[in-house]
Protein backbone atom coordinates (compact mmCIF):
# COMPACT_ATOMS: atom_id res chain seq x y z
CA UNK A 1 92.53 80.44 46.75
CA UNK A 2 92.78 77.83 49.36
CA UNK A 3 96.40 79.20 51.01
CA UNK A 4 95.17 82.85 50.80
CA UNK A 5 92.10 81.66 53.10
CA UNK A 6 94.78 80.29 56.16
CA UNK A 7 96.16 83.39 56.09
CA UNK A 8 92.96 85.04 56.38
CA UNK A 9 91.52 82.92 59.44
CA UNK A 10 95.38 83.14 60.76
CA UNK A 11 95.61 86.87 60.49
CA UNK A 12 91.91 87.35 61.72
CA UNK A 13 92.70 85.00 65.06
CA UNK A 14 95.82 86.99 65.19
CA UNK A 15 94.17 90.67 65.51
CA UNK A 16 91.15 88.98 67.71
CA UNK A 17 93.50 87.77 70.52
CA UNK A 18 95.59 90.90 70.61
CA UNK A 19 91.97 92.90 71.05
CA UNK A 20 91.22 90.44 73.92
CA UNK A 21 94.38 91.92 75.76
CA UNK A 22 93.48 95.27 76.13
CA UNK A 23 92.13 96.22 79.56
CA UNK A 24 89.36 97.82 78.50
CA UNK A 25 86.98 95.86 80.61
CA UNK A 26 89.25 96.05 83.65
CA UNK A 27 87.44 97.90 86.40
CA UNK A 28 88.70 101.60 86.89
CA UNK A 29 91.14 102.94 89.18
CA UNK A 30 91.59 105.63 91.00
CA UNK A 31 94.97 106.41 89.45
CA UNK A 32 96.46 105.00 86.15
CA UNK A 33 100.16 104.90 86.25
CA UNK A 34 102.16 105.04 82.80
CA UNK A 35 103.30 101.52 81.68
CA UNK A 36 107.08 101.37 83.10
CA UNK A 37 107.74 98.55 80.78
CA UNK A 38 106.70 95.22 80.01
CA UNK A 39 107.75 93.04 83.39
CA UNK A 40 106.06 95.73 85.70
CA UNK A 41 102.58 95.80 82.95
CA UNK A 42 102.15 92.04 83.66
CA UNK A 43 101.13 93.03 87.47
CA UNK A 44 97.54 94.39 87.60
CA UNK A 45 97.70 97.71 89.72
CA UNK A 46 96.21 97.92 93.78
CA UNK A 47 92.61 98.28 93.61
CA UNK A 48 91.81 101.65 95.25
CA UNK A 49 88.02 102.61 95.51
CA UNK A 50 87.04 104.52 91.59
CA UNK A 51 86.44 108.16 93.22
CA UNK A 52 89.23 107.80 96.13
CA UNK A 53 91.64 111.06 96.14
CA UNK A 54 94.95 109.89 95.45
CA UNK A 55 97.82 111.26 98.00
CA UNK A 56 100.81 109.28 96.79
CA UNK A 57 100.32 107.43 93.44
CA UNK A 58 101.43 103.81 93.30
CA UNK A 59 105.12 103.48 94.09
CA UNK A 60 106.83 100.10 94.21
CA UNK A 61 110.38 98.90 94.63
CA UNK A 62 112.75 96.22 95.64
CA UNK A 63 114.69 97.70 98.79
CA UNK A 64 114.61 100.27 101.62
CA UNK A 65 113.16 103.51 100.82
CA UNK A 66 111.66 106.99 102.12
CA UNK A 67 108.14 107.55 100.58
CA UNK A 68 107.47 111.19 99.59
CA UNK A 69 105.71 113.13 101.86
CA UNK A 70 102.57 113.94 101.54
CA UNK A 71 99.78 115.68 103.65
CA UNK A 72 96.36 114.10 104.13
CA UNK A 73 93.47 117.23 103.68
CA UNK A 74 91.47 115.05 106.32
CA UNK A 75 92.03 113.39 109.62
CA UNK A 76 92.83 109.76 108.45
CA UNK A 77 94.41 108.31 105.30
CA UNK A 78 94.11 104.57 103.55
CA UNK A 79 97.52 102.41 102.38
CA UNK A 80 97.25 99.97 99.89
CA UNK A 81 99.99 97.72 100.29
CA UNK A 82 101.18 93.94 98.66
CA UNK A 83 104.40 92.64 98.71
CA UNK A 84 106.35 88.93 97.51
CA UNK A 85 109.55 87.48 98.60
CA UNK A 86 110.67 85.90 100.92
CA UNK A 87 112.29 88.98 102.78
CA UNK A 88 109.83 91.15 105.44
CA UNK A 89 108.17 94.78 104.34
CA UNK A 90 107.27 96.61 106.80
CA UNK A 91 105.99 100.62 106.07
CA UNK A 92 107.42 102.98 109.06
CA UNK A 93 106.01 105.99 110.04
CA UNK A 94 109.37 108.33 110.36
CA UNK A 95 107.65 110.81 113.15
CA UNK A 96 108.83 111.32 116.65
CA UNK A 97 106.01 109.25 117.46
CA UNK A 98 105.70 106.79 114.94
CA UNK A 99 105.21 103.46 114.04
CA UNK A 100 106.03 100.60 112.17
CA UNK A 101 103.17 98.30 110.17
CA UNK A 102 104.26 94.80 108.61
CA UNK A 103 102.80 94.29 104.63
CA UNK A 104 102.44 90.78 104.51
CA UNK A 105 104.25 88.93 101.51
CA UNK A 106 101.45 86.45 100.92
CA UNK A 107 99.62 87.30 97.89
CA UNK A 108 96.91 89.73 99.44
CA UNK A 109 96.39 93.27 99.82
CA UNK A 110 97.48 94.69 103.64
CA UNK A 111 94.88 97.67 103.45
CA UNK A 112 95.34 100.17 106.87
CA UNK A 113 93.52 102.61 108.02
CA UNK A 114 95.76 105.71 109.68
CA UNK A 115 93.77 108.65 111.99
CA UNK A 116 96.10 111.31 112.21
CA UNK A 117 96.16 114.85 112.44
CA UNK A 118 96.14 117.49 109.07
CA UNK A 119 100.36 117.44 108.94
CA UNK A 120 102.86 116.12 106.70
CA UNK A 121 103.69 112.43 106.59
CA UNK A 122 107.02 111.15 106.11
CA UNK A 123 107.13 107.29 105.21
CA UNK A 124 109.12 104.71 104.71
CA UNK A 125 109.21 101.34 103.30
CA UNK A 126 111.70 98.60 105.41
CA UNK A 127 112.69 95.54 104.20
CA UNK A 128 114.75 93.10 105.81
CA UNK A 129 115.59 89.16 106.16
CA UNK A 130 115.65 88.95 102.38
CA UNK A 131 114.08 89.95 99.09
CA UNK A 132 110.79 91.12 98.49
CA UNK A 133 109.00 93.29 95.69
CA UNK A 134 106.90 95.63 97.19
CA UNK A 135 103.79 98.18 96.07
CA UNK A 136 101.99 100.02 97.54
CA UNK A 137 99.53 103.69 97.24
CA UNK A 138 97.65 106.21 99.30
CA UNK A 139 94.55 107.26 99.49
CA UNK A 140 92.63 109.63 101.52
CA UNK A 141 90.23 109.55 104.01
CA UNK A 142 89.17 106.09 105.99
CA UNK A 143 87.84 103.98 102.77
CA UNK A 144 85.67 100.93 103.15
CA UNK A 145 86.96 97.41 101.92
């Protein structure tokens, strides 16, 4: 009787830590991205505001790359952006008139706040000098931090 009752207190501690690494208590988000696999599940996701309308779910990568487009119903739009690395990210705004916005790589959320008129955006995410693992999402309307 004493070796079934190790087993016991061993299974029990087993099934009690696995239940304490749910996210359950993790505060909601706006949008809840499918798990792409182990490496990417060990980074908690941007922390949008709970009722925020989602324009372009969280996207991440580890290079150059167009955004899709999409159109805000409003006149301004939120980004959500972290990156780390040692290279530079820097989102670009691909319009005749565009611009280009810097994500700093140092552990914080870059969170802008873009006025523009009802019409498609086109994005892109630039990095250079390097490389960096970048995130980022959009949100609409001008949301408060």
């Amino acid at each position: 009787m004493r070796r079934s009752l190790p087993a016991a207190v061993t299974t029990a501690a087993v099934a009690l830590l696995l239940a304490g690494c749910t996210d359950a208590d993790a505060p909601a988000r706006a949008d809840a991205p499918p798990s792409p696999g182990p490496a990417a599940s060990r980074q908690p996701a941007l922390a949008v505001p709970r009722a925020a309308e989602v324009l372009l779910p969280e996207t991440s990568g580890t290079g150059s790359e167009q955004l899709p487009r999409f159109t805000p119903p409003g006149k301004a739009y939120t980004v959500y952006a972290d990156c780390s690395g040692t290279g530079s990210v820097t989102l670009v705004d691909r319009s005749a008139d565009g611009g280009r916005h810097p994500v700093h790589c140092d552990g914080a959320t870059t969170v802008g706040v873009v006025h523009t008129p009802r019409e498609p955006q086109h994005l892109a995410v630039q990095v250079t000098e390097g490389p960096a693992t970048w995130r980022l999402t959009v949100v609409s309307g001008a949301q408060d931090q």
